[in-house]
Protein backbone atom coordinates (compact mmCIF):
# COMPACT_ATOMS: atom_id res chain seq x y z
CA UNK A 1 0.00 0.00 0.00
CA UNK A 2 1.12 3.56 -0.83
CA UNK A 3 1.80 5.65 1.86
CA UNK A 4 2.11 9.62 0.90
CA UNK A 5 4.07 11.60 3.90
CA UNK A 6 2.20 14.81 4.65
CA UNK A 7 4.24 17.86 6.72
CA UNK A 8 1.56 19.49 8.32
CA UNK A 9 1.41 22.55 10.64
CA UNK A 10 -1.56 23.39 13.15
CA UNK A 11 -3.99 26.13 12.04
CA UNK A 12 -4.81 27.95 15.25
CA UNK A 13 -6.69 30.89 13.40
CA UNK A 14 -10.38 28.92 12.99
CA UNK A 15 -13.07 30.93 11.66
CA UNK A 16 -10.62 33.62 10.43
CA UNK A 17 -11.55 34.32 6.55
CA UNK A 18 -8.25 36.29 6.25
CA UNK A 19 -6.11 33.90 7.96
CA UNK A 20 -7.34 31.52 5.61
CA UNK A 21 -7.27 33.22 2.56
CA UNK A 22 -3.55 34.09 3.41
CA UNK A 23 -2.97 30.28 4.06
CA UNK A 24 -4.30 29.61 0.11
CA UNK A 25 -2.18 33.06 -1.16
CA UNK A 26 1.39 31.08 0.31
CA UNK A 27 0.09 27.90 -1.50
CA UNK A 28 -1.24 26.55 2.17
CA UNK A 29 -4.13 24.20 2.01
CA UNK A 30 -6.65 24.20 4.85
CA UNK A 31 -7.15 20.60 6.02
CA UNK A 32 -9.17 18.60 8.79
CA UNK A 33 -8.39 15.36 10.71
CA UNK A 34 -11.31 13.61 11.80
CA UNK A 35 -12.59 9.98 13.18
CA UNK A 36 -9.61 9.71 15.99
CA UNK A 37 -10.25 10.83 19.63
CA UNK A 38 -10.67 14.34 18.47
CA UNK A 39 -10.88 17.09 15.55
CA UNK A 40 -7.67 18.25 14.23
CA UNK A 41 -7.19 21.30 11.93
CA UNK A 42 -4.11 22.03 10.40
CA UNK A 43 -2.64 23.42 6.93
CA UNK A 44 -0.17 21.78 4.39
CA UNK A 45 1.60 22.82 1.56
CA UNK A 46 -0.05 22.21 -2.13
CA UNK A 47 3.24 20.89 -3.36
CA UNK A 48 2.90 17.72 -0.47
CA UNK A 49 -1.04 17.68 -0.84
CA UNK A 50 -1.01 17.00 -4.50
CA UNK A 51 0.87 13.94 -3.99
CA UNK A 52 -2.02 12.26 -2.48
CA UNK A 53 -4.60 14.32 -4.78
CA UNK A 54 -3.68 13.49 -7.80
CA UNK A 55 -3.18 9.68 -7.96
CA UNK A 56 -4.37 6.62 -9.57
CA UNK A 57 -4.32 4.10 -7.01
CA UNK A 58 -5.77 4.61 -3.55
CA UNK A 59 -3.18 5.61 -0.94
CA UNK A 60 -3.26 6.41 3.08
CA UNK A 61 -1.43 9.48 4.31
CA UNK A 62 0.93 9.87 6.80
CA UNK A 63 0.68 13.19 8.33
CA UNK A 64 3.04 14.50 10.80
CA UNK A 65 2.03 17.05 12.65
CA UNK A 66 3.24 18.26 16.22
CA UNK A 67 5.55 15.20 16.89
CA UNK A 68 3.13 12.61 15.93
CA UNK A 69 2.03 10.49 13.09
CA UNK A 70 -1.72 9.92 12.04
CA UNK A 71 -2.57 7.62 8.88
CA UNK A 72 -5.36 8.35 7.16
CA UNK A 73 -7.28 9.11 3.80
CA UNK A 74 -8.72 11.64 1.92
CA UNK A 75 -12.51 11.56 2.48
CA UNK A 76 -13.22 14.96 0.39
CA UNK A 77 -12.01 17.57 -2.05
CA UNK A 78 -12.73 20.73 -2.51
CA UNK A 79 -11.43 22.73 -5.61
CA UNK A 80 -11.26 26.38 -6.75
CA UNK A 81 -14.35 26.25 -9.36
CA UNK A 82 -12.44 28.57 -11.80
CA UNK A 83 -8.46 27.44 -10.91
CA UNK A 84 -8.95 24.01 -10.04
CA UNK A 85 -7.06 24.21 -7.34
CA UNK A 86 -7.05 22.13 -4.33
CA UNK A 87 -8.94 24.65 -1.00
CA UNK A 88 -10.00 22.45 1.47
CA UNK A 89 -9.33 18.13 2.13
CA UNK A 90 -10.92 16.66 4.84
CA UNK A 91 -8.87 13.50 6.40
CA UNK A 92 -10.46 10.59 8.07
CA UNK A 93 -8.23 8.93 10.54
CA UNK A 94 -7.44 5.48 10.47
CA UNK A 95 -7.53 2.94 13.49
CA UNK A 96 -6.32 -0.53 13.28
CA UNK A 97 -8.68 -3.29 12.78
CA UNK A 98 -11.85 -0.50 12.28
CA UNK A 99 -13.60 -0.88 9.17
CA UNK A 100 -13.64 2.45 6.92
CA UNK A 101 -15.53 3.18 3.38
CA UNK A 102 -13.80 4.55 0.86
CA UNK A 103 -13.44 4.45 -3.38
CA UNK A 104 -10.70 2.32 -4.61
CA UNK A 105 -9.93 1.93 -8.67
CA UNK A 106 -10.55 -1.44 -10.30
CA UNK A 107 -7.43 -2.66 -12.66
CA UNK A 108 -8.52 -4.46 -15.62
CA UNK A 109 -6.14 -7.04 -16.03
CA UNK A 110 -5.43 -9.72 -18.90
CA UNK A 111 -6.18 -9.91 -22.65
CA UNK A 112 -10.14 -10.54 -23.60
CA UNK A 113 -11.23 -13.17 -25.26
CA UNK A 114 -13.64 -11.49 -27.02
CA UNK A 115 -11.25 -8.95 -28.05
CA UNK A 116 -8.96 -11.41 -29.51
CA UNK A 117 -11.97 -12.27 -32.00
CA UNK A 118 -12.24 -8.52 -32.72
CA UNK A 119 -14.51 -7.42 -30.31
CA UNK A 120 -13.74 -3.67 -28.20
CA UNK A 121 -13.54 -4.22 -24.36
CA UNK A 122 -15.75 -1.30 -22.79
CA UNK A 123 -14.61 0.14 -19.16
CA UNK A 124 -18.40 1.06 -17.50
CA UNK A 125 -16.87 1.63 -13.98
CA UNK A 126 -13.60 2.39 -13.16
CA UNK A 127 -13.55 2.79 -8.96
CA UNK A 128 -16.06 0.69 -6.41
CA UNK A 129 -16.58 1.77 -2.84
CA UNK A 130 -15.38 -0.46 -0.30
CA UNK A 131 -15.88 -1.05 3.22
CA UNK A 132 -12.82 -2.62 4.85
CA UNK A 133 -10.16 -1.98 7.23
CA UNK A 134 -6.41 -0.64 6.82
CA UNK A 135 -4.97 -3.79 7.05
CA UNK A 136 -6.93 -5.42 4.23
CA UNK A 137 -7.39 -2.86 1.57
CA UNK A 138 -5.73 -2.33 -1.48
CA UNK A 139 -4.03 0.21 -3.86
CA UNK A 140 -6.14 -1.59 -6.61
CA UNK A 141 -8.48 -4.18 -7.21
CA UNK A 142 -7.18 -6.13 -10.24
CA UNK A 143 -10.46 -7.34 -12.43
CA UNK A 144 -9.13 -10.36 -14.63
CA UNK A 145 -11.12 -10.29 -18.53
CA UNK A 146 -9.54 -12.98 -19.57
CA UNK A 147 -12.55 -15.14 -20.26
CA UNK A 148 -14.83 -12.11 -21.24
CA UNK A 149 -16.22 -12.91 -24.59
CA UNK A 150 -18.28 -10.93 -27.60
CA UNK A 151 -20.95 -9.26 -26.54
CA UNK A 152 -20.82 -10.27 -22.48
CA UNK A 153 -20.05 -7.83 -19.55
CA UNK A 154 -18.17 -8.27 -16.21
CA UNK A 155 -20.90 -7.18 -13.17
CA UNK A 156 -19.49 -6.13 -9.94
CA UNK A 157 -20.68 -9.64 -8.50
CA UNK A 158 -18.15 -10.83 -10.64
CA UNK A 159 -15.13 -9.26 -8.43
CA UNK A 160 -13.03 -10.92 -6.15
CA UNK A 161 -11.95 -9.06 -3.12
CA UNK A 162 -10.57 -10.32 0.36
CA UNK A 163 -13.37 -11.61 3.25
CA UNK A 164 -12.34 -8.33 5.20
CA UNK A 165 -13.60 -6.62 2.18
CA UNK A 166 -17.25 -5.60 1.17
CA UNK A 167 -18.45 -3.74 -2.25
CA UNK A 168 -21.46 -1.90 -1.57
CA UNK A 169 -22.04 -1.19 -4.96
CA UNK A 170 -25.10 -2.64 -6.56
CA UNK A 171 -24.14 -6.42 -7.46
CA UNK A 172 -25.34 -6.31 -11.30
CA UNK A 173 -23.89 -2.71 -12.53
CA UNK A 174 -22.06 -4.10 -15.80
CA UNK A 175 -18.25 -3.17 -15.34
CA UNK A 176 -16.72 -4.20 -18.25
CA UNK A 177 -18.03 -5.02 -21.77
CA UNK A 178 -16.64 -7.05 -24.43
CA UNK A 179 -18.69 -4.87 -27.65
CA UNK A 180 -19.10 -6.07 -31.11
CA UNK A 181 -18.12 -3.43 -33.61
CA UNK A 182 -20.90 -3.11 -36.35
CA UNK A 183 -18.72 -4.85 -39.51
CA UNK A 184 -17.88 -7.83 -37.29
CA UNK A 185 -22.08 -8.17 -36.29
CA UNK A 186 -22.37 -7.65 -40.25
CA UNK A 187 -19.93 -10.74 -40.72
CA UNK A 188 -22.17 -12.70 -38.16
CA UNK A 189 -25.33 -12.21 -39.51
CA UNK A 190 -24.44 -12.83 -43.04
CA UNK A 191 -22.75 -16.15 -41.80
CA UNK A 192 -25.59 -16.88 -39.91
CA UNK A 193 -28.01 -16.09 -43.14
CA UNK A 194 -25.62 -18.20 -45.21
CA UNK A 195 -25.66 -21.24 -42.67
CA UNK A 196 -29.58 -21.10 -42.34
CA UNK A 197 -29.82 -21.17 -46.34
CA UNK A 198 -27.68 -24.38 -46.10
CA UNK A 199 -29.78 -26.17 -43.49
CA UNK A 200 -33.13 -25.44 -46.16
């Protein structure tokens, strides 16, 4: 599992607009720690915070503030709706054997059948949410299409995670499709025509 170090400072201005809009103007971003014994507010710098922003994989942050260490994970974003740029995170703590939901991106792994006969494998969903705890969840959960053939889909039922691990997403939400591209279901019909012909 990834592990992103975050340098953080205590923000002991709360409810200050100008202390926080000065935080943003030296490239500070505003963050909360939450879920542990108690609320913690502190600030980071944007060049450490989009380490953990801006990834593909899901990753737990290790933020040193004050002399100690919490891990945790991003639980929400907010952005600048003109810039883009990363305002606020909130954090949620982690604690050892307590079970946590969060989003975690599925890895399609292997060649298709069904593309190997000329078929166009189709990504429908590209993160589940999980509920599991820090010790058993992943950076990615790799989705083998090996045996995905023309015209079939993957369903999240169809994913294999750990027993410490539950997808709450709905069980039949199609997550991968093998599609057949319009000249190949020409080529299928007309052998189909041709074969039924035969058989008369």
């Amino acid at each position: 599992m990834k592990t992103i170090v975050i340098e953080a400072t205590p923000r002991t201005t709360l409810g200050n607009k100008k202390a926080t809009k000065d935080l943003r103007l030296a490239e500070q971003v505003p963050c909360v720690l939450y879920g542990g014994k108690e609320v913690t507010h502190f600030h980071a710098h944007s060049n450490n915070i989009r380490h953990i922003v801006y990834l593909d994989t899901f990753a737990k942050a290790d933020i040193r503030l004050d002399g100690k260490n919490y891990s945790a994970i991003v639980k929400d974003i907010q952005f600048h709706p003109l810039t883009d740029k990363v305002t606020h995170i909130d954090f949620l703590e982690l604690t050892p054997g307590k079970k946590f939901r969060a989003s975690v991106p599925l890895k399609f792994v292997g060649t298709a059948k069904g593309v190997k006969e000329g078929g166009t494998l189709t990504l429908k969903v590209r993160r589940v949410t999980v509920i599991s705890t820090p010790e058993a969840i992943s950076e990615v959960i790799n989705v083998d299409v090996t045996t995905l053939e023309l015209g079939k889909s993957l369903r999240v039922r169809d994913i294999v995670v750990s027993s410490d691990t539950e997808i709450t997403n709905a069980p039949s939400i199609p997550i991968a499709t093998i599609d057949i591209p319009r000249a190949l279901r020409s080529a299928q019909t007309k052998t189909a025509d041709a074969k039924g012909k035969k058989k008369k």
